[in-house]
C-alpha atoms as a PDB file:
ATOM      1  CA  UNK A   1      67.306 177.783  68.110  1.00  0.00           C
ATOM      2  CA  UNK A   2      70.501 176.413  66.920  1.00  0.00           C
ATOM      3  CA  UNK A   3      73.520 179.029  68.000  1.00  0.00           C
ATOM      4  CA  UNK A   4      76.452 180.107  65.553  1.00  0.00           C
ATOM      5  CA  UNK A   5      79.667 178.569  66.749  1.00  0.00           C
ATOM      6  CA  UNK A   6      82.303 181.469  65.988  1.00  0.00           C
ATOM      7  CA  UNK A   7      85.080 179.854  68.927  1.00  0.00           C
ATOM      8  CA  UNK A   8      88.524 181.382  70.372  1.00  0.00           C
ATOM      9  CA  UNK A   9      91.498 180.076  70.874  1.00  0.00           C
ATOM     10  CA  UNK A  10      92.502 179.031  74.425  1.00  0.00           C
ATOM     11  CA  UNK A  11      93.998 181.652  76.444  1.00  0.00           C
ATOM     12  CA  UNK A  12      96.052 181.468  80.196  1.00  0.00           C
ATOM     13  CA  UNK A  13      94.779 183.158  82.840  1.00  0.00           C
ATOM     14  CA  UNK A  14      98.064 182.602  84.818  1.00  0.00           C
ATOM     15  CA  UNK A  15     101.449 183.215  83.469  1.00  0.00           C
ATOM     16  CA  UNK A  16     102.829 180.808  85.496  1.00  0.00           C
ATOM     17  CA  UNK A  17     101.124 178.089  83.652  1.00  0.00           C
ATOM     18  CA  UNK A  18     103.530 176.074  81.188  1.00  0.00           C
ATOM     19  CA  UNK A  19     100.661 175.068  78.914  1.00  0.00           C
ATOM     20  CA  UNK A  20      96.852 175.790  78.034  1.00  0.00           C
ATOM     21  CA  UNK A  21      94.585 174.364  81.154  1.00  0.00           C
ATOM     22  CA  UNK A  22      91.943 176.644  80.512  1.00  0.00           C
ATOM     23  CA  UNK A  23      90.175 177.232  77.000  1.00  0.00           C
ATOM     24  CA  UNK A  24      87.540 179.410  76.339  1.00  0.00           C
ATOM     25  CA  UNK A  25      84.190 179.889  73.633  1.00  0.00           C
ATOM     26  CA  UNK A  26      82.009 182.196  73.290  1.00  0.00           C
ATOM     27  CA  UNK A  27      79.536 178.903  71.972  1.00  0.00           C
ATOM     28  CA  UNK A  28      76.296 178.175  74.448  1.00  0.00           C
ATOM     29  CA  UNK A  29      74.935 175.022  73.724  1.00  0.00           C
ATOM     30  CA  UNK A  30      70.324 175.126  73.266  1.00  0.00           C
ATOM     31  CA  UNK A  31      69.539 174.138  76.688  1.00  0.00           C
ATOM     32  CA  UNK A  32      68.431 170.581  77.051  1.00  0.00           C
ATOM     33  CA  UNK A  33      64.520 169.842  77.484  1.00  0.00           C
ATOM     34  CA  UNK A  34      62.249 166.597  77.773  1.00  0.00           C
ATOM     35  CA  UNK A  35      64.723 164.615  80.620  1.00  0.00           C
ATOM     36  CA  UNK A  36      61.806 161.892  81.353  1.00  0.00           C
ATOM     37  CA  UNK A  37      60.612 161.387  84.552  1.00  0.00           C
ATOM     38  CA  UNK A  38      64.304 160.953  86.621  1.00  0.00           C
ATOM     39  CA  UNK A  39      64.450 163.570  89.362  1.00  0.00           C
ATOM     40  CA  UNK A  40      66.911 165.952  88.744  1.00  0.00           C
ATOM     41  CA  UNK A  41      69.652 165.615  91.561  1.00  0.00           C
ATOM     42  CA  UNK A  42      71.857 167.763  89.773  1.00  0.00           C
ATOM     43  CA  UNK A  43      71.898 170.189  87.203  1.00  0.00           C
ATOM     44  CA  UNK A  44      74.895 172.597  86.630  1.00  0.00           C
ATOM     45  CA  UNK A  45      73.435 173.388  82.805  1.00  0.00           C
ATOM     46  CA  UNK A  46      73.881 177.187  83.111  1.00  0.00           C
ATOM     47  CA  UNK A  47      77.058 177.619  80.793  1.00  0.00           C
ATOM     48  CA  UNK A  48      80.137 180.127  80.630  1.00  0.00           C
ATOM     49  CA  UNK A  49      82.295 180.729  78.571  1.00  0.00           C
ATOM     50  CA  UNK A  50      84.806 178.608  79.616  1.00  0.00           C
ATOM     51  CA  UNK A  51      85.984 175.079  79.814  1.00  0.00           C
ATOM     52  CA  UNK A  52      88.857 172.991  81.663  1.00  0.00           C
ATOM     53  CA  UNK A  53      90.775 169.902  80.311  1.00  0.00           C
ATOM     54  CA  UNK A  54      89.518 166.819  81.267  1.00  0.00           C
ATOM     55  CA  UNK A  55      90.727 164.534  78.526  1.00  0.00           C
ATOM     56  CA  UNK A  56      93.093 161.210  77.878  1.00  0.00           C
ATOM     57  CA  UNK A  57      95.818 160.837  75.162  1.00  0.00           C
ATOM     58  CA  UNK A  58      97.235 158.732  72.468  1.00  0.00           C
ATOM     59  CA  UNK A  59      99.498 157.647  74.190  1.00  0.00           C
ATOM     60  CA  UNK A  60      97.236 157.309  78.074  1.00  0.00           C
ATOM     61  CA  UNK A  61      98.279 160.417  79.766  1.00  0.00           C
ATOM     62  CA  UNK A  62      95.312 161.470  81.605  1.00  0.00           C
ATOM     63  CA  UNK A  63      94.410 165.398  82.757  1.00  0.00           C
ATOM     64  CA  UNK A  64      91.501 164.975  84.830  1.00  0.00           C
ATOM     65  CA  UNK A  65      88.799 167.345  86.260  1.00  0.00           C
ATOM     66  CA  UNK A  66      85.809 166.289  88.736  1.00  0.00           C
ATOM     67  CA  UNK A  67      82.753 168.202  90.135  1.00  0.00           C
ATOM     68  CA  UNK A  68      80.804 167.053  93.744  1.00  0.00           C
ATOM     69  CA  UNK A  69      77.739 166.114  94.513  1.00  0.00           C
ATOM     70  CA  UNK A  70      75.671 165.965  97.442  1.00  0.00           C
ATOM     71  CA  UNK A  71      72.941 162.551  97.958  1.00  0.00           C
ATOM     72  CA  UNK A  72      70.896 163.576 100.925  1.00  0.00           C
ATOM     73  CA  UNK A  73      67.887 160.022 100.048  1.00  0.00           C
ATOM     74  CA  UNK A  74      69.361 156.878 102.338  1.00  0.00           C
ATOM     75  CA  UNK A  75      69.821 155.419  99.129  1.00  0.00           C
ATOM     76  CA  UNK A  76      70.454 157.014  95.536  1.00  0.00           C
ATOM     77  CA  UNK A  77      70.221 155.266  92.389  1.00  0.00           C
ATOM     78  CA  UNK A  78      71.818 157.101  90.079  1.00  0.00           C
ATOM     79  CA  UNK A  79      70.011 157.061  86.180  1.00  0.00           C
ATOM     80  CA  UNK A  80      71.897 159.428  84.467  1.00  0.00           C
ATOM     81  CA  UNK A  81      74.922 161.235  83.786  1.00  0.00           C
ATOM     82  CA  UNK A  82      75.133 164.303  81.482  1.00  0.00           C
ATOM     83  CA  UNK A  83      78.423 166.768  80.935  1.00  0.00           C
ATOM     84  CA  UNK A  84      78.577 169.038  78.687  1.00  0.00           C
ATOM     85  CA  UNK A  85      81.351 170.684  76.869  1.00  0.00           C
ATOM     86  CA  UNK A  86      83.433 172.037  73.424  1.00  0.00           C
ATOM     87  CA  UNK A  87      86.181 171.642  71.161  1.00  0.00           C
ATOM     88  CA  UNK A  88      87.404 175.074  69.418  1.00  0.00           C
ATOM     89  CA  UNK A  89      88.649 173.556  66.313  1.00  0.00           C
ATOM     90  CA  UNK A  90      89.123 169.774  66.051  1.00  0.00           C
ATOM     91  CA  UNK A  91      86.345 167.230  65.013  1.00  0.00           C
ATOM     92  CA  UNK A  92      86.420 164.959  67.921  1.00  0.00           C
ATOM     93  CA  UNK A  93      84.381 162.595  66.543  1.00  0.00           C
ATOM     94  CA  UNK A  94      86.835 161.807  64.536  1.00  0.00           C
ATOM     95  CA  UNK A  95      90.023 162.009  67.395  1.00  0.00           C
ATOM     96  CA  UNK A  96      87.673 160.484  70.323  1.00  0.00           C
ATOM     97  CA  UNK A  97      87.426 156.558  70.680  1.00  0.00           C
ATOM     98  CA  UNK A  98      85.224 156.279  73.714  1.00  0.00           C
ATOM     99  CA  UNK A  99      84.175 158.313  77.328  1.00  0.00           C
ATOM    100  CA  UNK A 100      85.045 157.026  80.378  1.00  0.00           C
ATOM    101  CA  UNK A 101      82.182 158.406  83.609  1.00  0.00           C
ATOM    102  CA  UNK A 102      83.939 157.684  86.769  1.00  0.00           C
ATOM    103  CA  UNK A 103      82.050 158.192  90.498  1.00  0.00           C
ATOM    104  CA  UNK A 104      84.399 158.884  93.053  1.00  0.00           C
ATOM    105  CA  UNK A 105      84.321 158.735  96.698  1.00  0.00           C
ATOM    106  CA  UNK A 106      84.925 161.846  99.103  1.00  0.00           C
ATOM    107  CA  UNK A 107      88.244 162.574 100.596  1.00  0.00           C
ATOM    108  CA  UNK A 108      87.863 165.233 103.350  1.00  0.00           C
ATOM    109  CA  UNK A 109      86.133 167.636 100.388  1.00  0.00           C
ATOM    110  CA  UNK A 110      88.421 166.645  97.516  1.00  0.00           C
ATOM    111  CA  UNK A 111      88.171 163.599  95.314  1.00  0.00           C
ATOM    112  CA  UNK A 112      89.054 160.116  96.272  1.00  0.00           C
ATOM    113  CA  UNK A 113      92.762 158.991  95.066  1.00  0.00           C
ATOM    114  CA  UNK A 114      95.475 159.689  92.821  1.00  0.00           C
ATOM    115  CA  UNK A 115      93.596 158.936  89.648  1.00  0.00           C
ATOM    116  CA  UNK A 116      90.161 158.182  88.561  1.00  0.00           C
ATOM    117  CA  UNK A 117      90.891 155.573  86.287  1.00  0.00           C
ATOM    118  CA  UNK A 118      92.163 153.355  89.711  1.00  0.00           C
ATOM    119  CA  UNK A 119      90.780 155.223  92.566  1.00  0.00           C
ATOM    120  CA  UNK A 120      86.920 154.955  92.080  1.00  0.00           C
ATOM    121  CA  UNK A 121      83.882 153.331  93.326  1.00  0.00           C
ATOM    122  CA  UNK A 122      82.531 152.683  89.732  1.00  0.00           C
ATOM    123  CA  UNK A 123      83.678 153.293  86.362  1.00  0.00           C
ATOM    124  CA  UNK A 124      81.795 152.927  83.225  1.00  0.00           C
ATOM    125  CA  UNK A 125      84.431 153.333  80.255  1.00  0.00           C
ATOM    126  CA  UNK A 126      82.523 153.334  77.348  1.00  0.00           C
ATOM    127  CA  UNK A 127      83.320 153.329  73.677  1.00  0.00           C
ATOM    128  CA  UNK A 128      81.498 154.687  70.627  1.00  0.00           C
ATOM    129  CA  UNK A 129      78.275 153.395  70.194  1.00  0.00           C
ATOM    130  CA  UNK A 130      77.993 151.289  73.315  1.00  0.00           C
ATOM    131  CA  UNK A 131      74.268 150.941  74.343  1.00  0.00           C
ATOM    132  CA  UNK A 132      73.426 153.221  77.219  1.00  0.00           C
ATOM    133  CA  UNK A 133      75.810 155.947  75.664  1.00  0.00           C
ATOM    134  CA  UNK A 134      75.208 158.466  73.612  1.00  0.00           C
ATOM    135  CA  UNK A 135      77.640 161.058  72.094  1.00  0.00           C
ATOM    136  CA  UNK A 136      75.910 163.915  70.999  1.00  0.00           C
ATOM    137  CA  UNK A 137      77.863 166.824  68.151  1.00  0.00           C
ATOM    138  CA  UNK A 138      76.219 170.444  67.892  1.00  0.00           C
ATOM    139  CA  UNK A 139      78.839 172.588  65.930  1.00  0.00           C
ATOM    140  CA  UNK A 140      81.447 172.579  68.231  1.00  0.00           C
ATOM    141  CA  UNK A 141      79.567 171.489  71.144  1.00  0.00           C
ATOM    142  CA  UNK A 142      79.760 167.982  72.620  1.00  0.00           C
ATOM    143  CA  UNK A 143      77.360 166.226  75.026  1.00  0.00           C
ATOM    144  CA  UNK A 144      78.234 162.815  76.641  1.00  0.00           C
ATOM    145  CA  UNK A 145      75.368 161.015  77.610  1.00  0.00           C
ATOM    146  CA  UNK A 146      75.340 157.874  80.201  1.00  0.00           C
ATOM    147  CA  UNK A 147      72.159 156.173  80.730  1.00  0.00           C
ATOM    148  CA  UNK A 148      72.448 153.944  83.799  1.00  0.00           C
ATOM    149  CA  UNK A 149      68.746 153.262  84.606  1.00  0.00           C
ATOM    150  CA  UNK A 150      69.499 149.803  83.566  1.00  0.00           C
ATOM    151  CA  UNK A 151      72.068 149.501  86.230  1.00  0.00           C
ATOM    152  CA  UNK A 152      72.155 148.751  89.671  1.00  0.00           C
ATOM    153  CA  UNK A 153      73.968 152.477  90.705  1.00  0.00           C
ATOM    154  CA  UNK A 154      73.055 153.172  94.415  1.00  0.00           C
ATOM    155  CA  UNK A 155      74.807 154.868  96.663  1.00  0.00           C
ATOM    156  CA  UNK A 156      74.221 155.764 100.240  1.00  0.00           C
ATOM    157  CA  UNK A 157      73.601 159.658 101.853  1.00  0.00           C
ATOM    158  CA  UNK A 158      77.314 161.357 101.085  1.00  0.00           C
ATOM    159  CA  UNK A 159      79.529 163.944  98.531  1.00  0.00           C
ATOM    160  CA  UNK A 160      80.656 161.705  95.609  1.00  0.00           C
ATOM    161  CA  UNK A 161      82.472 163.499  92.759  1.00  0.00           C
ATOM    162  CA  UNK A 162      81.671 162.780  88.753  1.00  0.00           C
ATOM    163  CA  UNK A 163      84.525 162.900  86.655  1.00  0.00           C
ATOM    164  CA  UNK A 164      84.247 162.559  83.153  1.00  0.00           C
ATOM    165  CA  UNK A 165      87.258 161.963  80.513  1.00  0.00           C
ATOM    166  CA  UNK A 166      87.094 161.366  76.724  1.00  0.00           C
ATOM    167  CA  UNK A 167      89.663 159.123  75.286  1.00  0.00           C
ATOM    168  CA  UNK A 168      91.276 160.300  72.360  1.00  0.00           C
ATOM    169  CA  UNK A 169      94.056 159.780  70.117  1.00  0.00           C
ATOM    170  CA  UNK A 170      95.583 163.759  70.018  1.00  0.00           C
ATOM    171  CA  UNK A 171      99.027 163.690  70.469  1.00  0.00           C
ATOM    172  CA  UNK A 172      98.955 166.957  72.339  1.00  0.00           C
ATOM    173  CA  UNK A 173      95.968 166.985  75.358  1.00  0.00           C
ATOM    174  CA  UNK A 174      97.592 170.316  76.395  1.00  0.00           C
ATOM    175  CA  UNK A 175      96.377 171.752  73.110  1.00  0.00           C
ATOM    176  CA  UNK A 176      93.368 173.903  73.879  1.00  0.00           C
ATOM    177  CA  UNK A 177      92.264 173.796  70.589  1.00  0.00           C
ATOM    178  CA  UNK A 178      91.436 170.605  69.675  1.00  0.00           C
ATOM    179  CA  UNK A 179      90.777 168.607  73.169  1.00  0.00           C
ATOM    180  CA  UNK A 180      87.124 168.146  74.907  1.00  0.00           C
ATOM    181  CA  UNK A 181      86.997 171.068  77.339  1.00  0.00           C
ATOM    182  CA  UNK A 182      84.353 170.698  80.055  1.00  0.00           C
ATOM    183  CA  UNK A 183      82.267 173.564  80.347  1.00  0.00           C
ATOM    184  CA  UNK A 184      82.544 175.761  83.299  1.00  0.00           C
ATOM    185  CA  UNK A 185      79.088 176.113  85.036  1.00  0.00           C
ATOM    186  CA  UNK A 186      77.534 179.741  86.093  1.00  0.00           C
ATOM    187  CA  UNK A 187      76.132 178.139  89.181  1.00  0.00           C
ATOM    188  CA  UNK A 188      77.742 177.791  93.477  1.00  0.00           C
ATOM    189  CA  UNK A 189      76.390 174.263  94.483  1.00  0.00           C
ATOM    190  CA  UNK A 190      78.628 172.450  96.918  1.00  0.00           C
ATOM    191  CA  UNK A 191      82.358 172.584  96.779  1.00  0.00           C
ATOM    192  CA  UNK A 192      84.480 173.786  93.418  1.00  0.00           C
ATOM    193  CA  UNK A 193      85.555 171.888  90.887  1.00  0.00           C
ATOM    194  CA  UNK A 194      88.745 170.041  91.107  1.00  0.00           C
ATOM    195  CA  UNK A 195      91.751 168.925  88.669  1.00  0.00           C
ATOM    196  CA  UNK A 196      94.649 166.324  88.500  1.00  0.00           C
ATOM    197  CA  UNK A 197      97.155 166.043  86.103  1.00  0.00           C
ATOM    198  CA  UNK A 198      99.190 163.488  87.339  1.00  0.00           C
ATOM    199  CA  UNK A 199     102.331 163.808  84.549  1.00  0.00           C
ATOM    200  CA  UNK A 200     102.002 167.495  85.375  1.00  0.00           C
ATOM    201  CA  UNK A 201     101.994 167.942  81.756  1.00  0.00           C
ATOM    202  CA  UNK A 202     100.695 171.600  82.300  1.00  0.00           C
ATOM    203  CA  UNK A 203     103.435 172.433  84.525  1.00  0.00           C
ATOM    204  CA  UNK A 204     101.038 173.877  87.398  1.00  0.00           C
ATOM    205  CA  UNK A 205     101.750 171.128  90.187  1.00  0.00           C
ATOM    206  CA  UNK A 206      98.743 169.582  90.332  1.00  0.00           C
ATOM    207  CA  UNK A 207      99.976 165.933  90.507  1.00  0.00           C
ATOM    208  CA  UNK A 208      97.181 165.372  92.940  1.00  0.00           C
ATOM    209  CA  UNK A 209      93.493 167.094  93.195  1.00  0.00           C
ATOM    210  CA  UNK A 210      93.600 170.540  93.678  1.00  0.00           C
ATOM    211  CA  UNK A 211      90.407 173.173  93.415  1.00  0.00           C
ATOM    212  CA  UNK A 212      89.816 174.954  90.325  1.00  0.00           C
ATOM    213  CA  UNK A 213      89.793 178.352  92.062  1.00  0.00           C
ATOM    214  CA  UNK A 214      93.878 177.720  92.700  1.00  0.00           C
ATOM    215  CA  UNK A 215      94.082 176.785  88.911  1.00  0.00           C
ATOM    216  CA  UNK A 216      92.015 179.721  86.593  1.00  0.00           C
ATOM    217  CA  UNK A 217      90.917 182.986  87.129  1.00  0.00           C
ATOM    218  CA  UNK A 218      86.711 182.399  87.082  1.00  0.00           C
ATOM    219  CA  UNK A 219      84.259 183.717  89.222  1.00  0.00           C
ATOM    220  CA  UNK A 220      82.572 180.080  89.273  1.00  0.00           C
ATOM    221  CA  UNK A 221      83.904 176.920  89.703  1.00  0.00           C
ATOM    222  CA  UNK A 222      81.123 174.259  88.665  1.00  0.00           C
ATOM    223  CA  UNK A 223      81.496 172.341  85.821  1.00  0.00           C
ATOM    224  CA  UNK A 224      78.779 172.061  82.902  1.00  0.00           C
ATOM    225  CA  UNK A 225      76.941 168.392  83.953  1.00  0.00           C
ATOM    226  CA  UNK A 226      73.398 167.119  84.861  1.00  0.00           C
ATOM    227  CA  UNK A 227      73.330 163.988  87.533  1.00  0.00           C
ATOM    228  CA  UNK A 228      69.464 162.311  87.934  1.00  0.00           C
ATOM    229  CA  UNK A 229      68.530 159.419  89.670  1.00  0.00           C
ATOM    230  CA  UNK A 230      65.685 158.248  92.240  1.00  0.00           C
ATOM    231  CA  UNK A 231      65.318 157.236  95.558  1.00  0.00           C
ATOM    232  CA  UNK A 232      65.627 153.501  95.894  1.00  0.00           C
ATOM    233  CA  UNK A 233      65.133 150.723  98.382  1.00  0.00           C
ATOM    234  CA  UNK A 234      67.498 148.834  97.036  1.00  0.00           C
ATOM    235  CA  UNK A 235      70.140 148.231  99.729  1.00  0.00           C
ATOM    236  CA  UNK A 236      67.937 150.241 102.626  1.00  0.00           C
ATOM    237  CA  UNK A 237      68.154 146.952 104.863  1.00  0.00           C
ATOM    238  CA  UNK A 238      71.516 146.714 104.594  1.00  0.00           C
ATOM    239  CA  UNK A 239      72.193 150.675 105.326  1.00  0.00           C
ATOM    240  CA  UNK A 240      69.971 150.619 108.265  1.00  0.00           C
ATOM    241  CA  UNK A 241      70.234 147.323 109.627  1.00  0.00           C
ATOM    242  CA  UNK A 242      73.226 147.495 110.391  1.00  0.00           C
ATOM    243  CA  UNK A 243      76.715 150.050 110.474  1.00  0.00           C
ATOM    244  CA  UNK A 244      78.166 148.776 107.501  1.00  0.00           C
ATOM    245  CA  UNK A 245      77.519 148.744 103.765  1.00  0.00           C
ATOM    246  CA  UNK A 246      79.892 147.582 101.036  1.00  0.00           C
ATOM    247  CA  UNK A 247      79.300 148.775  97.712  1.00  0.00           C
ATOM    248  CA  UNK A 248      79.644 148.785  94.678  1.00  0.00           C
ATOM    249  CA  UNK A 249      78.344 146.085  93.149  1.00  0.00           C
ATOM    250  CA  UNK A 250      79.377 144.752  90.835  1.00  0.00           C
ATOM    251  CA  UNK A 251      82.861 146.204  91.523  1.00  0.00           C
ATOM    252  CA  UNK A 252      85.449 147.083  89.517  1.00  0.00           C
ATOM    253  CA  UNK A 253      88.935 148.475  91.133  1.00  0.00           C
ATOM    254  CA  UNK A 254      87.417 149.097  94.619  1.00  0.00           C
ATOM    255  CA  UNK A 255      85.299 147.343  97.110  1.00  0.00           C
ATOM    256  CA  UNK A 256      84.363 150.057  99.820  1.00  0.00           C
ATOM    257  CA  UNK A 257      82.686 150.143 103.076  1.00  0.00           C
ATOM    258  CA  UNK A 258      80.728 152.345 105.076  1.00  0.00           C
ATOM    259  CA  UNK A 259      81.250 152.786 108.686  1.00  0.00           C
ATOM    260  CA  UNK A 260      83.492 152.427 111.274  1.00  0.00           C
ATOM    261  CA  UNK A 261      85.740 149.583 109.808  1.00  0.00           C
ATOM    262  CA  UNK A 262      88.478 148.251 111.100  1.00  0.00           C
ATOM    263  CA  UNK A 263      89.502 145.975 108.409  1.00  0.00           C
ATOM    264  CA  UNK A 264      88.371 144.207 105.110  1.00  0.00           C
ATOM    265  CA  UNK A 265      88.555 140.579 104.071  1.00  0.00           C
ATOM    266  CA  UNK A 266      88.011 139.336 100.069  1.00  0.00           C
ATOM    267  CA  UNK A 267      87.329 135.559  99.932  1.00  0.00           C
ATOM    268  CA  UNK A 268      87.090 133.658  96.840  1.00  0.00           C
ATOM    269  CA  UNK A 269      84.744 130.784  96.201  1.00  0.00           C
ATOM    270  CA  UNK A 270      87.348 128.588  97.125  1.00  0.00           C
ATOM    271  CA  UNK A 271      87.735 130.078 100.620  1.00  0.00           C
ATOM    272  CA  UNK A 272      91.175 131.492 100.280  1.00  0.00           C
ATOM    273  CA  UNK A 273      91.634 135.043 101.421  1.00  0.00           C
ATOM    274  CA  UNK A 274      93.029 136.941  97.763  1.00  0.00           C
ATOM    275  CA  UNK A 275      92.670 140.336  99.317  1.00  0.00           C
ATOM    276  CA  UNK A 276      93.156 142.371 102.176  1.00  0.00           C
ATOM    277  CA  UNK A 277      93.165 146.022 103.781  1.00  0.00           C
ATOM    278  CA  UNK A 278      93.390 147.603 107.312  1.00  0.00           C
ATOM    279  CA  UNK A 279      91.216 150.513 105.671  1.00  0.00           C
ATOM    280  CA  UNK A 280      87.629 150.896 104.738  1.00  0.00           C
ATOM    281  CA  UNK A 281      88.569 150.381 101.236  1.00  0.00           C
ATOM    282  CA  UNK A 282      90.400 147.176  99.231  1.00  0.00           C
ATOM    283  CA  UNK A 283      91.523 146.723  95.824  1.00  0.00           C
ATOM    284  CA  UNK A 284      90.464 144.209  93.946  1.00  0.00           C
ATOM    285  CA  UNK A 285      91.437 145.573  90.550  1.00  0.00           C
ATOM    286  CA  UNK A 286      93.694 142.604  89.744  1.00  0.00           C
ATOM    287  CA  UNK A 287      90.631 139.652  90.709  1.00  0.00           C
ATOM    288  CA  UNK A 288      89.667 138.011  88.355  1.00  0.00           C
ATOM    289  CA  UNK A 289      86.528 138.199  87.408  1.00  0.00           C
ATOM    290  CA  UNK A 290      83.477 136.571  89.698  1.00  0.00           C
ATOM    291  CA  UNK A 291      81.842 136.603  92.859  1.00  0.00           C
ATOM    292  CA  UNK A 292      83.621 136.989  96.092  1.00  0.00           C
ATOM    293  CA  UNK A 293      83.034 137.141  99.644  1.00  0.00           C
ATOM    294  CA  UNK A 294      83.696 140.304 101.586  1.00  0.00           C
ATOM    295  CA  UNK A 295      84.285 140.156 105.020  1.00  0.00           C
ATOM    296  CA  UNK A 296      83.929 143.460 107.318  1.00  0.00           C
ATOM    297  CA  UNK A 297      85.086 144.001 110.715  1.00  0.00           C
ATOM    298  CA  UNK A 298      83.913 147.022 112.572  1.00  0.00           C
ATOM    299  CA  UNK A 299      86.028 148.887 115.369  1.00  0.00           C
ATOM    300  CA  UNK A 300      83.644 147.069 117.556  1.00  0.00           C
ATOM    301  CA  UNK A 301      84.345 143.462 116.216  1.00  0.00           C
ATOM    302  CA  UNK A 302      81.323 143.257 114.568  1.00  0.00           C
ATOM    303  CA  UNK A 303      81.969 141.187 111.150  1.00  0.00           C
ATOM    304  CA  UNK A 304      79.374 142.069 107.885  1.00  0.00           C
ATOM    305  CA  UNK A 305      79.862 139.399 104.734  1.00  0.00           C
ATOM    306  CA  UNK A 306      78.441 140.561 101.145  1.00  0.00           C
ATOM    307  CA  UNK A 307      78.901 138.626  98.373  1.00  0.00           C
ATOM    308  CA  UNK A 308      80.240 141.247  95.159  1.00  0.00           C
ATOM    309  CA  UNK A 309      80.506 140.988  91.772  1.00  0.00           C
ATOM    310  CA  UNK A 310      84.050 141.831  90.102  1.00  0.00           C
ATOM    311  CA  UNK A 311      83.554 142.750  86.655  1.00  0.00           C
END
């Protein structure tokens, strides 16, 4: 049964918040039914109230928010990403140009990075009526919808984080009212939610990821999303066979490696060496676009090549 959307405004649960993080609706979207036959790896679908910014600007100022999640298979491929969330009083069908689903790596329990759009392991920025994505309008309830089962998405055993960010062309993302607010989640699974407003445009000092529970006053901190995927045995040899994996691939601002890596070598078809990093992690955001060599040396001079995609 459809729900009447009667919606508040935002309010602040903390007066020492300069603008509107937090908005909140008293709007429950039907609950979702018929997912195929994906596993569900994820599902955070019981809804609050509630809902946190998580949204870009007219003019690119980014407020994101992310939520964990735990891949216990060897090897994950991920099919599908769902979030779920509101807009009190603006059509943003008509303000939003596209939804960007980042997949972040795991910093010590906190996201990855500085900022998703540059600090992930694979981004899929999408724009209206891209195949695989479907943007979904109930009242004042919006579902983004990312089908990857077309995709080669797998990840090894780990905590990744899923942000997702709408673009839009609002003038004002700190306006409660007529943003995408992601809908808090009634449900404990792995560690809070987190936020980064990098511009501090909210004037609550979270220029890099900070938990949820330091941000709003909720009794949960999960965010409204559903995550499915399969076990795969699509890069099993390579997880097993040896310590290292590099992924993703195809990549598009970061080539990563599993392991104990000492450093990281990106070789173009030509043979010359256009990237380098004494980490487990290398940019290759400004490659063009191709196939390149990565080379991998362990801690125990072991060296791994992979040939990867840049998109």
């Amino acid at each position: 049964m459809k729900k009447l959307s009667f919606l508040l405004a935002g309010l602040m649960f903390s007066a020492s918040f300069g603008q509107e993080l937090v908005t909140q609706s008293i709007a429950v979207p039907a609950p979702i039914s018929n997912l195929g036959s994906n596993e569900i790896l994820l599902d955070q679908t019981a809804f609050g109230t509630s809902g946190i910014v998580s949204d870009i600007g007219g003019a690119g100022e980014i407020v994101a928010s992310a939520d964990d999640i735990d891949l216990t298979y060897a090897a994950t491929k991920i099919t599908k990403i769902t979030a779920f969330g509101f807009c009190n009083s603006g059509d943003l069908s008509t303000t939003a140009t596209g939804v960007n689903f980042y997949i972040i790596a795991d910093d010590d329990w906190i996201p990855s990075g500085s900022n998703p759009q540059t600090d992930n392991l694979y981004a899929f920025e999408m724009n209206m009526g891209d195949p695989g994505f479907t943007f979904t309008e109930d009242g004042t309830s919006y579902t983004f919808e990312l089908d990857l089962s077309s995709e080669n998405v797998a990840l090894p055993a780990g905590k990744y984080w899923i942000s997702v960010v709408p673009n839009t062309t609002l003038g004002d993302i700190t306006n409660g009212t007529t943003r995408w607010n992601w809908y808090q989640s009634l449900t404990s699974n792995g560690i809070e939610g987190h936020l980064i407003d990098p511009w501090d445009l909210f004037g609550a000092g979270a220029t890099s990821w900070m938990g949820l529970s330091q941000l709003v006053d909720w009794t949960n901190y999960d965010l409204g999303m559903m995550v499915e995927g399969e076990e795969t045995t699509m890069g099993v040899n390579d997880l097993t066979s040896t310590s290292i994996s590099v992924y993703p691939n195809p990549a598009t601002n970061f080539v990563k490696a599993t392991g104990d890596v000492k450093e990281m070598t990106v070789v173009n078809m030509n043979g010359q060496v256009v990237a380098a990093s004494k980490t487990a992690s290398v940019n290759v955001s400004a490659l063009p676009k191709g196939v390149y060599v990565v080379k991998v040396v362990d801690a125990k001079g072991n060296v791994t090549t992979s040939k990867v995609v840049k998109k």
